[in-house]
C-alpha atoms as a PDB file:
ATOM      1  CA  UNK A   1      73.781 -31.891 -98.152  1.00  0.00           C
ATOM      2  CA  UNK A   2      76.012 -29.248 -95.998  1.00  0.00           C
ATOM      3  CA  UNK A   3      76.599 -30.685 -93.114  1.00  0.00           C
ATOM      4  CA  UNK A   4      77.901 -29.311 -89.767  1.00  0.00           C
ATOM      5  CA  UNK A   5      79.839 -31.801 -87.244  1.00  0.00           C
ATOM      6  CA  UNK A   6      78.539 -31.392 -83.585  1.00  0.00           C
ATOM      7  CA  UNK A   7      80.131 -33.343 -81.398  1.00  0.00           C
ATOM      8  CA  UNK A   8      81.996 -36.933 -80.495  1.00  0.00           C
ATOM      9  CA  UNK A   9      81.787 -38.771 -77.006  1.00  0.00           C
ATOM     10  CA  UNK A  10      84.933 -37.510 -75.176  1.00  0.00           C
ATOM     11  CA  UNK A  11      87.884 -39.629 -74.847  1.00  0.00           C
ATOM     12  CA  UNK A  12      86.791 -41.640 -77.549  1.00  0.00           C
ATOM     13  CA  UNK A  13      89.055 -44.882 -78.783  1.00  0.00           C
ATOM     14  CA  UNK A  14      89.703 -45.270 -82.288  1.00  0.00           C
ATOM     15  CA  UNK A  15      86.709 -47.792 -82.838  1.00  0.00           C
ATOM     16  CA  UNK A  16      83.816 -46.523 -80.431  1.00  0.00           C
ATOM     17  CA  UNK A  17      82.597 -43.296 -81.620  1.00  0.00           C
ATOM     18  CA  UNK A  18      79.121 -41.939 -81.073  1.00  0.00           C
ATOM     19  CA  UNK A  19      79.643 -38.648 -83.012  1.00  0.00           C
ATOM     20  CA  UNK A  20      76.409 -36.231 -83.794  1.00  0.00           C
ATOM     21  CA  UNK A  21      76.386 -34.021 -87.145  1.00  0.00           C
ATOM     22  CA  UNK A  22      73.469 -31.373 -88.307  1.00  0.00           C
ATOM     23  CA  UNK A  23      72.675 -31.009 -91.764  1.00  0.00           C
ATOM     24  CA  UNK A  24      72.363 -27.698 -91.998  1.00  0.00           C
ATOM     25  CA  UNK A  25      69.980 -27.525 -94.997  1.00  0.00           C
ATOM     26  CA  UNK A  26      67.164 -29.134 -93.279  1.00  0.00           C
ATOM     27  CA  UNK A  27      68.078 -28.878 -89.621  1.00  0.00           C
ATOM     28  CA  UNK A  28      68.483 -32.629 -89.143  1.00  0.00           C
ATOM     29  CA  UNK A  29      70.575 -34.180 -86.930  1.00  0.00           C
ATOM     30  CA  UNK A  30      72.554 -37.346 -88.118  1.00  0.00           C
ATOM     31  CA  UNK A  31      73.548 -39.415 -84.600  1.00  0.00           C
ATOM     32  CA  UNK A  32      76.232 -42.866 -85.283  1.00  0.00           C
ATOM     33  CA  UNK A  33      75.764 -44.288 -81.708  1.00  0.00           C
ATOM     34  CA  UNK A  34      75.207 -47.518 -80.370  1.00  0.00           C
ATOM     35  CA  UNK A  35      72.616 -50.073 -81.125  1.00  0.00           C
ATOM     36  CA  UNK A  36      69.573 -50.985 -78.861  1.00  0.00           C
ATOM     37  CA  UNK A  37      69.875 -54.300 -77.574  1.00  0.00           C
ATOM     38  CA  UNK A  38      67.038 -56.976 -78.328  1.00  0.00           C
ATOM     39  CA  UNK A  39      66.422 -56.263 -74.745  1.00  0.00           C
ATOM     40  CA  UNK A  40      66.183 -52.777 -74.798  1.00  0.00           C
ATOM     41  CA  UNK A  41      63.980 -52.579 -78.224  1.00  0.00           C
ATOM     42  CA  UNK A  42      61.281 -54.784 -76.505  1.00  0.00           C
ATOM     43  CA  UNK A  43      61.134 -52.515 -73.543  1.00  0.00           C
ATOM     44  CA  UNK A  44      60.731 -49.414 -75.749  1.00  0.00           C
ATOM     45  CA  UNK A  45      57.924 -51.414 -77.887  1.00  0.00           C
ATOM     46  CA  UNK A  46      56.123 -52.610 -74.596  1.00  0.00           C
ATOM     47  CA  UNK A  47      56.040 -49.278 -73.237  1.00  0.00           C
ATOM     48  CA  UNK A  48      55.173 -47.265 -76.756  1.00  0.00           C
ATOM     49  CA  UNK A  49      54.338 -43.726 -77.319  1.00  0.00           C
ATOM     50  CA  UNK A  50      51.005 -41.995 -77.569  1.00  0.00           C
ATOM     51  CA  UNK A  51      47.704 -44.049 -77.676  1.00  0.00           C
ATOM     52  CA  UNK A  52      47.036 -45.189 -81.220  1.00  0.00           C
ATOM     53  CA  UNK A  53      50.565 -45.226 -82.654  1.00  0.00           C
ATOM     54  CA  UNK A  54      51.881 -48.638 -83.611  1.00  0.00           C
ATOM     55  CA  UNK A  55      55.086 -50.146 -81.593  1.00  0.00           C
ATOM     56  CA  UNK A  56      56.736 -51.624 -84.221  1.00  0.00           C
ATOM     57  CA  UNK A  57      59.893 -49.901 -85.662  1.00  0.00           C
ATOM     58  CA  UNK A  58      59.729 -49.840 -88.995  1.00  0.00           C
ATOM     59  CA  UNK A  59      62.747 -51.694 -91.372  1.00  0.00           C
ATOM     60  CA  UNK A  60      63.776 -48.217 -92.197  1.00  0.00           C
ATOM     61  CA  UNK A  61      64.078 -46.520 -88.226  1.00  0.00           C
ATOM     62  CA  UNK A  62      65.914 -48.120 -85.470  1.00  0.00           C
ATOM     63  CA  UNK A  63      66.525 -47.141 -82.228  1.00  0.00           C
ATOM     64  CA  UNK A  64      70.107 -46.239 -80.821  1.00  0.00           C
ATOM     65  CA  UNK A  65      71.012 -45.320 -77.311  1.00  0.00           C
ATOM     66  CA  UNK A  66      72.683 -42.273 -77.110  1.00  0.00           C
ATOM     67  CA  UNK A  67      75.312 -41.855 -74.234  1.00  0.00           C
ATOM     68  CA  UNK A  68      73.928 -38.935 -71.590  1.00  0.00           C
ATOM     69  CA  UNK A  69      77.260 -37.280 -72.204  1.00  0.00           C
ATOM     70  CA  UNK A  70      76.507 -36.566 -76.192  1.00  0.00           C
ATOM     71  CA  UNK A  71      73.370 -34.199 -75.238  1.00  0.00           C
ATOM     72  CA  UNK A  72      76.301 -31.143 -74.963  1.00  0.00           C
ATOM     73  CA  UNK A  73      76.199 -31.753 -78.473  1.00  0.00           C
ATOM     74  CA  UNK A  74      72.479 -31.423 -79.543  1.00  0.00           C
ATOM     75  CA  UNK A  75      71.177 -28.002 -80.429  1.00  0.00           C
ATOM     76  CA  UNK A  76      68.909 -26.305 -78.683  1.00  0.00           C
ATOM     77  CA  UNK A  77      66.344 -23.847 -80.204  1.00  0.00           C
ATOM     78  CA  UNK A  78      67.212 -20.548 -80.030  1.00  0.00           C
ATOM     79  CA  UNK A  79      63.842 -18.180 -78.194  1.00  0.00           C
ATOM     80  CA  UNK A  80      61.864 -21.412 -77.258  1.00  0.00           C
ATOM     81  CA  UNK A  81      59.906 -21.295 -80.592  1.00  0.00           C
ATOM     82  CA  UNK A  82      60.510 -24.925 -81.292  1.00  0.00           C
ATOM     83  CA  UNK A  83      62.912 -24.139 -84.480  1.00  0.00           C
ATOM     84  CA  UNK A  84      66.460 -25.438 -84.023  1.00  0.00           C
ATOM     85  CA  UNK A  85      69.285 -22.935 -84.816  1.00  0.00           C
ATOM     86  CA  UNK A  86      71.023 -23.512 -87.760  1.00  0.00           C
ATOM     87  CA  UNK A  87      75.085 -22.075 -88.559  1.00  0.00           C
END
């Protein structure tokens, strides 16, 4: 796995680091943020996604909250043709 480091929240203390890397052989970003509170988990469930798809989140997703200022660091695709730029 190559991967490419994006980005860490600015001004970050030692021990609180949302930090987003790209692996550059599949285009996939890797995000270490925070965890979704209880709270915040039930909220996503209750509202869902498209008709038909289940709410639960599976053992092997979670969700994470991502801090507004980290979205600097996500690419954007290159010619709006969907595909994310890779380096």
């Amino acid at each position: 796995m190559a991967l490419k480091f994006l980005g860490i929240i600015p001004n970050t203390p030692v021990d609180d680091s949302p930090t987003i890397w790209l692996d550059e052989d599949s285009g996939d970003l890797l995000i270490q943020s925070y965890k979704a509170t209880a709270e915040e988990v039930k909220a996503c469930q209750e509202l869902g996604s498209i008709p038909g798809h289940s709410r639960d989140v599976p053992d092997h997703e979670t969700i994470i909250r991502l801090p507004a200022v980290m979205l600097q660091y996500i690419p954007r695709p290159e010619g709006g043709d969907g595909e994310v730029p890779r380096s």
